[in-house]
N, C-alpha and C. Protein backbone atom coordinates (compact mmCIF):
# COMPACT_ATOMS: atom_id res chain seq x y z
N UNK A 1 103.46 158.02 102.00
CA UNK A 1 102.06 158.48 101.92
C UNK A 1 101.70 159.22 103.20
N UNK A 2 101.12 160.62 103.26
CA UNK A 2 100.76 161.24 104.03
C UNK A 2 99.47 160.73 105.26
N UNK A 3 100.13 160.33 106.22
CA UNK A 3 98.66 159.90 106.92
C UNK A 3 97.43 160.87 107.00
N UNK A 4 96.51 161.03 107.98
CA UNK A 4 95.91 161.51 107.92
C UNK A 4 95.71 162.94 109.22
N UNK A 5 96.30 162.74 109.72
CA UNK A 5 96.80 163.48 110.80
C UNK A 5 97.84 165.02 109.81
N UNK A 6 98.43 164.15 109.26
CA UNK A 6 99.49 165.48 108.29
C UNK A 6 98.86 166.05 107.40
N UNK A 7 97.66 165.41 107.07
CA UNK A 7 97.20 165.72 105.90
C UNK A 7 96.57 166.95 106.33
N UNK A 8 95.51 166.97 107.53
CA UNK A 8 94.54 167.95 107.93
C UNK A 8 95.41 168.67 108.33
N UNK A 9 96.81 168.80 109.38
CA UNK A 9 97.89 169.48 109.86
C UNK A 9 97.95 170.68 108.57
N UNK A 10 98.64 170.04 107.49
CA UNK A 10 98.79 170.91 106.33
C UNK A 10 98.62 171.48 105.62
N UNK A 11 96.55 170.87 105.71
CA UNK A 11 95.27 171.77 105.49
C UNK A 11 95.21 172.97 106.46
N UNK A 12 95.26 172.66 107.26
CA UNK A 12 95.35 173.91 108.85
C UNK A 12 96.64 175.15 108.19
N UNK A 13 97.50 174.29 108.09
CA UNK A 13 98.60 175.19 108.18
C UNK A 13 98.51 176.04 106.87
N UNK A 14 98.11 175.80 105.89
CA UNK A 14 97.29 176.61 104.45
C UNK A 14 96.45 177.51 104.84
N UNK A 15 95.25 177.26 105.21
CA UNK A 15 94.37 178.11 106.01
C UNK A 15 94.64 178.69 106.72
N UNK A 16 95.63 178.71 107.48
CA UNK A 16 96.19 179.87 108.43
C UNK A 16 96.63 180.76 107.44
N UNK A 17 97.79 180.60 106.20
CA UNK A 17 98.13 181.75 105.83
C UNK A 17 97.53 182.34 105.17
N UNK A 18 96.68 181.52 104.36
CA UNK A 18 95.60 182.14 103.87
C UNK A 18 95.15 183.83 104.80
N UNK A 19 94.76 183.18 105.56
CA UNK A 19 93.71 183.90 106.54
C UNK A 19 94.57 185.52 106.54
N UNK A 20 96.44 184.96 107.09
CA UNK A 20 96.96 186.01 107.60
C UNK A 20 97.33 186.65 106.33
N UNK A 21 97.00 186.38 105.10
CA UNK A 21 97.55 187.18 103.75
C UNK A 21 96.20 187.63 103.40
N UNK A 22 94.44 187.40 103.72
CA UNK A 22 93.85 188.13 103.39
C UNK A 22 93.31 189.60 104.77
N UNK A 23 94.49 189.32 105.65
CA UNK A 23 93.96 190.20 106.90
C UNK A 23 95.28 191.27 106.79
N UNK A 24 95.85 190.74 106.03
CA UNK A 24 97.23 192.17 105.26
C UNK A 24 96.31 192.75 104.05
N UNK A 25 95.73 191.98 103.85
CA UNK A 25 95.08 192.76 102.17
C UNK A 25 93.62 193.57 102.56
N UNK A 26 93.24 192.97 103.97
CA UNK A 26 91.54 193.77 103.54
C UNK A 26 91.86 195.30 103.11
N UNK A 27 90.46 195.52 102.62
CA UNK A 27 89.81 196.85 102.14
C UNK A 27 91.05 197.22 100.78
N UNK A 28 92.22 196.54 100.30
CA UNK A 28 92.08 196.00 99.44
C UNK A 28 93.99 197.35 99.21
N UNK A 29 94.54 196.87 100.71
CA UNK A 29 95.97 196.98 100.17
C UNK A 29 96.67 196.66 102.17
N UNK A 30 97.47 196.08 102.01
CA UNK A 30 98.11 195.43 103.12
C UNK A 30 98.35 196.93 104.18
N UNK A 31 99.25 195.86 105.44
CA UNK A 31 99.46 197.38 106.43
C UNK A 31 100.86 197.71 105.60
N UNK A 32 101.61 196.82 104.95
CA UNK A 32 103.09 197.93 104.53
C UNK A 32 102.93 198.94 103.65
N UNK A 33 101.52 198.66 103.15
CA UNK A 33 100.83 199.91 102.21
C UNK A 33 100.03 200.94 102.79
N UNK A 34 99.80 200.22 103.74
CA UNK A 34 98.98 201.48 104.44
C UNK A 34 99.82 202.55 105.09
N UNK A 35 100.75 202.06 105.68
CA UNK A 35 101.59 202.73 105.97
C UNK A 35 102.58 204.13 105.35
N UNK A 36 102.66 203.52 103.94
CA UNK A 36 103.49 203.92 103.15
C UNK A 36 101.99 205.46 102.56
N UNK A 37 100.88 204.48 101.83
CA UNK A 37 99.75 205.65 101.87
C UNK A 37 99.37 206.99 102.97
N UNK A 38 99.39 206.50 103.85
CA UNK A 38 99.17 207.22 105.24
C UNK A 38 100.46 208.39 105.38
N UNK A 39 101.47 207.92 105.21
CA UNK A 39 102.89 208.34 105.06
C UNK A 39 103.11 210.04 103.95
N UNK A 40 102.46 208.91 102.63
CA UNK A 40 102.41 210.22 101.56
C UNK A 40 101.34 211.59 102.09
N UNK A 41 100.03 210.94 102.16
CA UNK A 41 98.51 211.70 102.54
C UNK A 41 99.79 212.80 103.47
N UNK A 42 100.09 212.25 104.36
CA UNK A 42 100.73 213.15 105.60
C UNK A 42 101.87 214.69 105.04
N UNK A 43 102.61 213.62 104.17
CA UNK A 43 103.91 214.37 103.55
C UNK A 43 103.07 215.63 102.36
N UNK A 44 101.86 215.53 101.86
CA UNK A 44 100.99 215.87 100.87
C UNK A 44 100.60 217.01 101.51
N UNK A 45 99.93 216.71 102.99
CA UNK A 45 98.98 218.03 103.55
C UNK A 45 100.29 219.00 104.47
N UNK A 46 101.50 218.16 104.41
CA UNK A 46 102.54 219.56 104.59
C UNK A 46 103.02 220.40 103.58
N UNK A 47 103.11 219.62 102.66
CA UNK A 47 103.38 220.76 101.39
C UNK A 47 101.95 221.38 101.22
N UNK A 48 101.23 221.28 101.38
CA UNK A 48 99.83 222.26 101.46
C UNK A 48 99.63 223.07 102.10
N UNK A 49 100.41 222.83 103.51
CA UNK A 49 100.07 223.70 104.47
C UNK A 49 101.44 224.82 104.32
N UNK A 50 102.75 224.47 103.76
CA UNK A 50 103.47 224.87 103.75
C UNK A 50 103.07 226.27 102.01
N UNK A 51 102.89 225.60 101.52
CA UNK A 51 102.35 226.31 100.14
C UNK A 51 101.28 227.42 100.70
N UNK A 52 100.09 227.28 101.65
CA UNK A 52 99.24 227.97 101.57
C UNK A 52 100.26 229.21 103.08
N UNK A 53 100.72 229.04 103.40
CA UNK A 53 102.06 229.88 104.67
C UNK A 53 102.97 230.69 103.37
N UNK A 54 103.54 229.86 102.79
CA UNK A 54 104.20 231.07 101.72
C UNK A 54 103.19 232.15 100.91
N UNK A 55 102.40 230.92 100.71
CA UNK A 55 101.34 232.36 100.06
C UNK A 55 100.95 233.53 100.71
N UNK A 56 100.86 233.23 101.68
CA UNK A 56 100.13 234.32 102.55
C UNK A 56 101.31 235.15 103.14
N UNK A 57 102.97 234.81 103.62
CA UNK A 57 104.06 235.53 103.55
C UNK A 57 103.91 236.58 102.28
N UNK A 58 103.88 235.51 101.46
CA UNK A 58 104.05 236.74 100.03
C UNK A 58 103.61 237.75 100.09
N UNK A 59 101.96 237.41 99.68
CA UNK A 59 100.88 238.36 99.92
C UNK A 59 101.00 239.58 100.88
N UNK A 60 101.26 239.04 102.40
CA UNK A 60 101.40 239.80 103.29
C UNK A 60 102.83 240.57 103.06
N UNK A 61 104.16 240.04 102.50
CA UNK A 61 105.22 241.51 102.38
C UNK A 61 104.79 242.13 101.85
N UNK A 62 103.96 241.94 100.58
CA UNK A 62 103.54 242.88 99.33
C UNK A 62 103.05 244.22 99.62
N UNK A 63 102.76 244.11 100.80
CA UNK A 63 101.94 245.29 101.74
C UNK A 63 102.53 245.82 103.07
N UNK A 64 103.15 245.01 103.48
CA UNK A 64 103.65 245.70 104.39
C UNK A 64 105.28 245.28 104.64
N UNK A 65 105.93 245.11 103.57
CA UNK A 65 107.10 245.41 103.15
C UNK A 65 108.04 246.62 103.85
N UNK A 66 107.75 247.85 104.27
CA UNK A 66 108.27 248.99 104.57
C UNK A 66 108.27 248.53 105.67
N UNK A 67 107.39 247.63 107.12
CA UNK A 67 107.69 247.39 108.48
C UNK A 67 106.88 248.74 108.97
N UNK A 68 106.02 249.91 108.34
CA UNK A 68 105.61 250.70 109.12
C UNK A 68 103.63 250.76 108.36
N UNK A 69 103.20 250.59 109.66
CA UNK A 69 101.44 250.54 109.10
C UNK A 69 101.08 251.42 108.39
N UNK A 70 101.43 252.97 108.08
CA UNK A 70 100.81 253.80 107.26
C UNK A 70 101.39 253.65 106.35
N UNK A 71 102.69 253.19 105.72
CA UNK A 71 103.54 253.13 104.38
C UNK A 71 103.18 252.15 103.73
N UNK A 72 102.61 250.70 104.72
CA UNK A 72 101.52 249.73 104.60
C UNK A 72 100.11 249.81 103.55
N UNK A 73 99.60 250.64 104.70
CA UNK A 73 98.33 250.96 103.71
C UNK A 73 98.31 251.98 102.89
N UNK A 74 99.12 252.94 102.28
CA UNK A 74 99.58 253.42 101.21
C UNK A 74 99.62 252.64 100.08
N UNK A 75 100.83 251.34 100.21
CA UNK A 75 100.81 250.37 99.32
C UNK A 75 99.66 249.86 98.33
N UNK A 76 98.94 249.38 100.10
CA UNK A 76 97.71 248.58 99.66
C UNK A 76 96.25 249.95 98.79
N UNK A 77 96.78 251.08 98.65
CA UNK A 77 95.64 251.70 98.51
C UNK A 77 96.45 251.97 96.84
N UNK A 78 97.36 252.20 97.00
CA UNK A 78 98.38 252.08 95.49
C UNK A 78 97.83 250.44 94.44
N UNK A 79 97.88 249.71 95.10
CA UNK A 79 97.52 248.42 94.55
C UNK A 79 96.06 248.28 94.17
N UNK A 80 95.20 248.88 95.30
CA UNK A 80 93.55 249.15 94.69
C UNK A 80 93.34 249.49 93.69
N UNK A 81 93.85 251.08 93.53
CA UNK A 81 93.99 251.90 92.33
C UNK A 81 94.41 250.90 90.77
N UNK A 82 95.07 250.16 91.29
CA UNK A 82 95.75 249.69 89.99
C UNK A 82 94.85 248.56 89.29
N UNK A 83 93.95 248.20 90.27
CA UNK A 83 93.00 246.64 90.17
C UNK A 83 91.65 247.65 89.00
N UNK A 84 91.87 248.94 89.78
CA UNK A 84 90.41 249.92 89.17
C UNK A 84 91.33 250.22 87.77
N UNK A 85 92.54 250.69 87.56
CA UNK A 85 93.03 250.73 86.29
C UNK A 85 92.61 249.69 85.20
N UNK A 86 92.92 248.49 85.73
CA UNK A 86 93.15 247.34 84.70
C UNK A 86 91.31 247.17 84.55
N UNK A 87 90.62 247.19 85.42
CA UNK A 87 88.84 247.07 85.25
C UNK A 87 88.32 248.57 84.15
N UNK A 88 88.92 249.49 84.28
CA UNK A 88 88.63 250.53 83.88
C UNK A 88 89.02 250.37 82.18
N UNK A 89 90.30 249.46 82.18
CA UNK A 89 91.01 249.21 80.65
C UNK A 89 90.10 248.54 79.36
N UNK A 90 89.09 247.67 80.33
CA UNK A 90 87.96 245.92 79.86
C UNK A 90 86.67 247.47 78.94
N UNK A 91 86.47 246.14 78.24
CA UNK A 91 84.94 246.62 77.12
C UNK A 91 84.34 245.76 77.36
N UNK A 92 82.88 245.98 77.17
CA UNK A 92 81.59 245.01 77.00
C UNK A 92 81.82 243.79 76.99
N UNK A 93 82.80 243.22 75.92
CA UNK A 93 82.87 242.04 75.79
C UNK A 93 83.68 241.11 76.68
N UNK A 94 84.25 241.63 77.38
CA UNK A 94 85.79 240.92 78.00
C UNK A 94 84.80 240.83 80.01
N UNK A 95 83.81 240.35 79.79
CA UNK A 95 83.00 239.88 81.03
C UNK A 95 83.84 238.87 81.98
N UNK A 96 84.11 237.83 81.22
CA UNK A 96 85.40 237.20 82.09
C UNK A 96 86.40 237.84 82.94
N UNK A 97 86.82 238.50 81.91
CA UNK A 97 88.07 239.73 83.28
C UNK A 97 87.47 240.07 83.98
N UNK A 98 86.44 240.99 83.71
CA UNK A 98 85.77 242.06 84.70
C UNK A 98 85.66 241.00 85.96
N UNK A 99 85.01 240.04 85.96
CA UNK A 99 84.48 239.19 87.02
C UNK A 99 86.01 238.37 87.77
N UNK A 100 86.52 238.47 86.93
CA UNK A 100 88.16 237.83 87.84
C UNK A 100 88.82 239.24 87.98
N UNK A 101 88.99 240.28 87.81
CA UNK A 101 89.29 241.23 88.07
C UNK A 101 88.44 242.36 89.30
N UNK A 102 87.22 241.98 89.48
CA UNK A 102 86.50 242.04 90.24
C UNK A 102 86.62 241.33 91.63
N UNK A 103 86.93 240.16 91.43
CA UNK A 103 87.31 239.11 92.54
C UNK A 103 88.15 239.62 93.38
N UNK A 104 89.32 239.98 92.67
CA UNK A 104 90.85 240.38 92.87
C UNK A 104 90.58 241.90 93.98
N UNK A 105 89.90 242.52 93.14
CA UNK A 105 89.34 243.86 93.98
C UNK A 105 88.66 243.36 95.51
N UNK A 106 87.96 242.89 95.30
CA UNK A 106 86.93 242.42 96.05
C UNK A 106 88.13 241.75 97.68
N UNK A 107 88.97 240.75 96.95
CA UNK A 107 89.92 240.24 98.06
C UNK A 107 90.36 241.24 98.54
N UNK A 108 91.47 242.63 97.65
CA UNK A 108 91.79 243.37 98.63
C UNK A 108 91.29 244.10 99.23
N UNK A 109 89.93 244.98 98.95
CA UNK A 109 89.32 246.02 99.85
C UNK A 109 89.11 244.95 100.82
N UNK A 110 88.73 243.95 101.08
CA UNK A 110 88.40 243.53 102.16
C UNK A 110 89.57 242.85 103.43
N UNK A 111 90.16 242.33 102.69
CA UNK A 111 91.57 242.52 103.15
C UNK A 111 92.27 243.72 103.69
N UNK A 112 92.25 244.89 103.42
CA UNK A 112 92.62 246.40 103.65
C UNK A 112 91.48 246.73 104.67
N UNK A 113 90.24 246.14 104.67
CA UNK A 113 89.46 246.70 105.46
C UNK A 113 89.57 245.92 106.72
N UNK A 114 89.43 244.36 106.73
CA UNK A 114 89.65 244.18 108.53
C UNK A 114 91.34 244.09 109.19
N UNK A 115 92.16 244.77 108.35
CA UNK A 115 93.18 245.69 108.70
C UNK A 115 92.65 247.03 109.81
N UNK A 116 92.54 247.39 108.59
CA UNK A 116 91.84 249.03 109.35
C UNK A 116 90.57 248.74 110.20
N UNK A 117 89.72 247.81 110.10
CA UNK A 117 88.81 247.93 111.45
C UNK A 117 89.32 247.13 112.25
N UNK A 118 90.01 246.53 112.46
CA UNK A 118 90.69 245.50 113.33
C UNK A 118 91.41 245.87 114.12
N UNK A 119 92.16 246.59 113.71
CA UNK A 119 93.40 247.34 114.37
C UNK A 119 93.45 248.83 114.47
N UNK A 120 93.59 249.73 113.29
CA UNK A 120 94.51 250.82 112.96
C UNK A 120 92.50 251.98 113.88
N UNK A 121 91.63 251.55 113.46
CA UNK A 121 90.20 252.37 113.79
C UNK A 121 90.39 252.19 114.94
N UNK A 122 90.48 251.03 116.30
CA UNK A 122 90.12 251.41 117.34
C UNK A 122 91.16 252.02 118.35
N UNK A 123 92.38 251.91 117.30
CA UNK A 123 93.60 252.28 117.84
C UNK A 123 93.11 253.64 118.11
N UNK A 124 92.55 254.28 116.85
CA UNK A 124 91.98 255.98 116.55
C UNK A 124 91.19 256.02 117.59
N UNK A 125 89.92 255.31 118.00
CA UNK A 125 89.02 255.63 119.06
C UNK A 125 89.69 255.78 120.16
N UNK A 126 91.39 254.94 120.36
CA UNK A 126 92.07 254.94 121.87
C UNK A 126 92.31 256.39 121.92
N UNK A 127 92.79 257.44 120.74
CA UNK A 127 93.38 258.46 120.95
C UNK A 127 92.38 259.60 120.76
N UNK A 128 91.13 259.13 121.24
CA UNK A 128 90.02 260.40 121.02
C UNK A 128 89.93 260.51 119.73
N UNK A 129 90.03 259.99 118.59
CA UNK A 129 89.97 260.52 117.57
C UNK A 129 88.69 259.13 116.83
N UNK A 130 87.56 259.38 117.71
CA UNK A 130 86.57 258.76 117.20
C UNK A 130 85.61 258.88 116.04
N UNK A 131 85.64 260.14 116.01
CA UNK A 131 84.55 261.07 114.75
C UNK A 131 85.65 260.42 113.29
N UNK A 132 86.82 260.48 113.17
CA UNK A 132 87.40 260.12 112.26
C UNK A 132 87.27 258.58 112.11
N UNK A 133 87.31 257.88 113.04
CA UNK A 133 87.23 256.38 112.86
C UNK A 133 85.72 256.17 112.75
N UNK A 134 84.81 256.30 113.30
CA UNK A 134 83.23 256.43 112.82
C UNK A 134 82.57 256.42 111.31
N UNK A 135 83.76 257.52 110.92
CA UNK A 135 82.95 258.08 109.22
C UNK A 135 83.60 256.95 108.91
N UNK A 136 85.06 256.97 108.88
CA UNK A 136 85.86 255.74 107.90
C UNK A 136 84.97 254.76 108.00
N UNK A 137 84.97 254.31 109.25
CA UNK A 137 84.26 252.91 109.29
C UNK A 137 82.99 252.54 108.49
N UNK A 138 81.91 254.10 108.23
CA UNK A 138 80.71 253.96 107.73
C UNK A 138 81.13 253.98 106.11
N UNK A 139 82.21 254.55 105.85
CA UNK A 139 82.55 254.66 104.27
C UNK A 139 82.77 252.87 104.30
N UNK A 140 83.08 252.18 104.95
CA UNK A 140 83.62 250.78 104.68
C UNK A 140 82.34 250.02 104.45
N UNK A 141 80.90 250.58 104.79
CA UNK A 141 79.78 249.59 104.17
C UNK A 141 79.20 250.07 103.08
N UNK A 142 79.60 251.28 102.82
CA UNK A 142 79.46 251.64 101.04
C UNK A 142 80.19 250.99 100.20
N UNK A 143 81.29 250.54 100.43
CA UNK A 143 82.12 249.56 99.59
C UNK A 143 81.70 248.54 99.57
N UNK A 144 80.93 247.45 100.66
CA UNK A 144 80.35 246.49 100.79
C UNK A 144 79.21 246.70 99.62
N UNK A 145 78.53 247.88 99.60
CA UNK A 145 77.25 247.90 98.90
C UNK A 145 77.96 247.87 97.28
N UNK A 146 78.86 248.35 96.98
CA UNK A 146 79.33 248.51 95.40
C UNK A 146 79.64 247.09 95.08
N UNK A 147 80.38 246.84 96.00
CA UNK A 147 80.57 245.20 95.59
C UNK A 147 79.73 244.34 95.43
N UNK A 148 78.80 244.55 96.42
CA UNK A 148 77.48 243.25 95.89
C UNK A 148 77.06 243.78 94.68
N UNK A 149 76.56 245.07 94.03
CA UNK A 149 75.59 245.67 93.32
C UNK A 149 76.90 245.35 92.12
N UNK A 150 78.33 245.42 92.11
CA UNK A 150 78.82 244.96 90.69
C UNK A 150 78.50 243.94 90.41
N UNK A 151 78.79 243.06 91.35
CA UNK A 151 78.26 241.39 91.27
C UNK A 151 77.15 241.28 90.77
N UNK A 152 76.52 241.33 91.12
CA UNK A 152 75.28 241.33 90.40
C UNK A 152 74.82 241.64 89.30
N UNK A 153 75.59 243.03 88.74
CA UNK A 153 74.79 243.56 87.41
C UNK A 153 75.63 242.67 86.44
N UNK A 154 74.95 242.72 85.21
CA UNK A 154 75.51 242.09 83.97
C UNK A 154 76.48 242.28 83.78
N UNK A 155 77.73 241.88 83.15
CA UNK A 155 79.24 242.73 83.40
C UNK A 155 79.62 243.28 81.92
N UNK A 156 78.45 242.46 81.03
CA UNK A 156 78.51 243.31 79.54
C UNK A 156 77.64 244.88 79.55
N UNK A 157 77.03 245.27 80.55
CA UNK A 157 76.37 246.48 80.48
C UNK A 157 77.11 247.68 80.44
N UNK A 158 76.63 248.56 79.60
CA UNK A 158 77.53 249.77 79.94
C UNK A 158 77.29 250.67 81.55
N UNK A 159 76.08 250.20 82.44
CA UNK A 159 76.11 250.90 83.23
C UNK A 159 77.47 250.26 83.94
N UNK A 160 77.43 248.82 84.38
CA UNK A 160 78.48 248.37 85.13
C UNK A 160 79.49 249.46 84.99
N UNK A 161 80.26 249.52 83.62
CA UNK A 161 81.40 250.69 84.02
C UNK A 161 81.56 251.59 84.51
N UNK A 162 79.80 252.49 84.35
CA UNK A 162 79.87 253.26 85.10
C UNK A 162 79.92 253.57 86.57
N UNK A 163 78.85 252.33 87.18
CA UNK A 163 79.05 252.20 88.29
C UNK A 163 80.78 251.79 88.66
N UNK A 164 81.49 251.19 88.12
CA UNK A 164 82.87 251.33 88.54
C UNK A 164 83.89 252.24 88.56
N UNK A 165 83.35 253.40 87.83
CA UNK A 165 83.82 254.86 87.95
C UNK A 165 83.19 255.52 89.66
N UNK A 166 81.93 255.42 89.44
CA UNK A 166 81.61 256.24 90.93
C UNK A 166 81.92 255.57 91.64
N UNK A 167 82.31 253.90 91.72
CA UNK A 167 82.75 253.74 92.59
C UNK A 167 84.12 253.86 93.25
N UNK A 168 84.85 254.03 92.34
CA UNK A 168 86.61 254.40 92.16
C UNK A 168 86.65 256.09 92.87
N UNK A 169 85.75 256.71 92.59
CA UNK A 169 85.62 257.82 92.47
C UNK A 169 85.74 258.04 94.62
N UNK A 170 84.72 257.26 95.12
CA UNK A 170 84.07 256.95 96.40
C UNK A 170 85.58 256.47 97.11
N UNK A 171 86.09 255.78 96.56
CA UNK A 171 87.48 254.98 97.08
C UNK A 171 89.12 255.97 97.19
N UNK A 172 88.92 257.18 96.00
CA UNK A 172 89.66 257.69 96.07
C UNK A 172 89.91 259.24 96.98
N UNK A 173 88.34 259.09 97.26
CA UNK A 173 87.90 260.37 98.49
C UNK A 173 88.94 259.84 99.77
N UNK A 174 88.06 258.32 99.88
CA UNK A 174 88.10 257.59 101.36
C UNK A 174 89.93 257.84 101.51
N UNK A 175 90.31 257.31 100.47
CA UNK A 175 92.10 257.56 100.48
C UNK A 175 92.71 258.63 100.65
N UNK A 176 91.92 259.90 100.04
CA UNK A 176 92.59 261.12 100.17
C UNK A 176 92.60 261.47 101.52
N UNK A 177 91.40 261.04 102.47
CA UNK A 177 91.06 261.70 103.68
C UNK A 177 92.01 260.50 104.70
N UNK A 178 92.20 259.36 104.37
CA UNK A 178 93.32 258.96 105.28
C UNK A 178 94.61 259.27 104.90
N UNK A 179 94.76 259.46 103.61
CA UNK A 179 96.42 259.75 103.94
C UNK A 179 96.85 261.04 104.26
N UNK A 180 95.96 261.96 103.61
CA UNK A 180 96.29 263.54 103.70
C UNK A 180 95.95 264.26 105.08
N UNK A 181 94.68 263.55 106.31
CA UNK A 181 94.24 264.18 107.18
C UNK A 181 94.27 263.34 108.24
N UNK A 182 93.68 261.89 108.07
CA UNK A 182 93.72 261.43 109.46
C UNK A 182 95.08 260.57 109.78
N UNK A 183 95.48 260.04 108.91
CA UNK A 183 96.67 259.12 109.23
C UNK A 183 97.63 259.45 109.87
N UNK A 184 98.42 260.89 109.17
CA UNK A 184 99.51 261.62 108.77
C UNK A 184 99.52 262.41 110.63
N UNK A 185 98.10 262.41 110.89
CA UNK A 185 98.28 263.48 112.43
C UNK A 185 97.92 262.47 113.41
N UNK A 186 97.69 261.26 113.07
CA UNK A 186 97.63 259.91 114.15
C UNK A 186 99.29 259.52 114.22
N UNK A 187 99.90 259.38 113.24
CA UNK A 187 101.10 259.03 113.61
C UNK A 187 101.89 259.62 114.11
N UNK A 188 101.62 261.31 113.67
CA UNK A 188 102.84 261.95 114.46
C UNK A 188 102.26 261.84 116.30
N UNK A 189 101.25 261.89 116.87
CA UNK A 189 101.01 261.54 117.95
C UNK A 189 101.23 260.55 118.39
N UNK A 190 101.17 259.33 118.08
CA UNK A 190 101.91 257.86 118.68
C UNK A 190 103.78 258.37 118.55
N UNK A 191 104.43 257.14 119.85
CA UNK A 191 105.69 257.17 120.00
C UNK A 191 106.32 255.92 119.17
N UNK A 192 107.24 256.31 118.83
CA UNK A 192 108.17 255.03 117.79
C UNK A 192 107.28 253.80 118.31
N UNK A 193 107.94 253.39 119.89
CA UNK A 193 106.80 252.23 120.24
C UNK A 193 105.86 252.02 120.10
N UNK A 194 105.01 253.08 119.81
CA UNK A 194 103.13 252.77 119.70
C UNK A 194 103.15 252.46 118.06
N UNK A 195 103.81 253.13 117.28
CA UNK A 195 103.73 252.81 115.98
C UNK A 195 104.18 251.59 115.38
N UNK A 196 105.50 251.17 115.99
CA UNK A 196 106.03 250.02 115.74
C UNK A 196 104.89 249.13 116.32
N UNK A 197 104.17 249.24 117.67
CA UNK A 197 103.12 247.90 117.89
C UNK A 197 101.95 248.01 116.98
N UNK A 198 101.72 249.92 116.38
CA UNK A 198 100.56 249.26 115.89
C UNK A 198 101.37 248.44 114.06
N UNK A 199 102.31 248.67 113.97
CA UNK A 199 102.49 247.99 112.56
C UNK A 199 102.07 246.52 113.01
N UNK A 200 103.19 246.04 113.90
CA UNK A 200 103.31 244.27 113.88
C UNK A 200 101.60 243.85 114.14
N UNK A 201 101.32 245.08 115.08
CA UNK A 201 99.48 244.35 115.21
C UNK A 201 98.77 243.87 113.57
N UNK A 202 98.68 245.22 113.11
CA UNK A 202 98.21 244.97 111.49
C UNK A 202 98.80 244.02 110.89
N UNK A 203 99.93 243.81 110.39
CA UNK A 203 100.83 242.72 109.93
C UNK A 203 99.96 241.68 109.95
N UNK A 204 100.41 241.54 111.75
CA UNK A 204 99.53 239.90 111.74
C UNK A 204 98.03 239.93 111.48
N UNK A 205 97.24 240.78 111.69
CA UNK A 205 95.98 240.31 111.49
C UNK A 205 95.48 240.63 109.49
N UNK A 206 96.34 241.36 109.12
CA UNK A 206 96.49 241.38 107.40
C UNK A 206 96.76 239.77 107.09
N UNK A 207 98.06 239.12 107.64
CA UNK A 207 98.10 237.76 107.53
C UNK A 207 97.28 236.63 107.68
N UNK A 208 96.65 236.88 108.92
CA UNK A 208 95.21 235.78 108.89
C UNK A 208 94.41 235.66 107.80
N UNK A 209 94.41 236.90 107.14
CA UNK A 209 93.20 236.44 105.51
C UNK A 209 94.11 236.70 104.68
N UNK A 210 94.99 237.04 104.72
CA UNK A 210 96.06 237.28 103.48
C UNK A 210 95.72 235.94 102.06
């Protein structure tokens, strides 16, 4: 028969583990779980971070694939064109596209644009060639204005299309006058080296919002 001394001993010694099996469990999973949770969460936000780095690799060869900034934004002005094709293809009814096809637009002009004001415009102001980087730059808040004003209008209207004609129309000026006049006589004035820095400059800052 257990005296009484063993008895409370063995009560104690219950209550202890008690104690130490509900101080593994609070908030309602032990530390070898927490561990293991903490572990995944961790392993989870590298494949996230790793997923959202390829994306933006991708994105970013897609454009500047050739390694040279004007063959660059050629691409990217080739790829505009094609976003205004497929918007230009939609009828009244197909409002859904327009507005995800719109989006799509919307990412790259702006994408293409703090390219070119970021880099490739003040590069132009370095070489005296300010009057050309000035207009460009002012053509870049008319695009701002088309974009809010598509957004906005109904996307079943027939004006919308139209407004996406003048505005294609506005986009394909801005293109003619960089590739045919200002680009073409900026590059032959930079040296292999100035061109090669200004590519990798653009590159990377295309990549930050890529």
């Amino acid at each position: 028969m257990a005296t009484k001394s063993e008895t409370k001993g063995s009560s104690k010694s219950r209550s202890s583990g008690k104690s130490s099996n509900e101080s593994q469990t609070a908030f309602g999973f032990g530390s070898g779980n927490t561990g293991v949770l903490v572990g995944a969460a961790m392993a989870g936000a590298a494949v996230g971070i790793a997923a959202n780095v390829g994306r933006k690799l991708f994105v970013q060869f897609t454009s500047g694939a050739t390694g040279d900034w004007f063959d660059a934004l050629k691409t990217e002005h080739a790829l505009t064109l094609a976003i205004f094709d497929k918007i230009e293809a939609t009828d009244d009814k197909q409002t859904m596209m327009r507005s995800h096809l719109l989006m799509k637009l919307k990412y790259a002009l702006t994408k293409h644009a703090i390219e070119e004001e970021n880099v490739v415009y003040p590069a132009l102001r370095q070489a005296n060639s300010t009057h050309d980087a000035d207009a460009l730059t002012a053509e870049h808040g008319y695009v701002k204005t088309y974009l809010y004003e598509l957004e906005n209008m109904p996307k079943n209207s027939p004006e919308w299309l139209a407004r996406v004609r003048d505005f294609r129309a506005m986009i394909e000026e801005h293109i003619r006058m960089e590739e045919e006049e200002v680009f073409p006589a900026f590059r032959k004035l930079l040296s292999d080296e100035q061109n090669a820095r200004l590519s990798a400059l653009m590159n990377k800052e295309g990549f930050k919002v890529a």
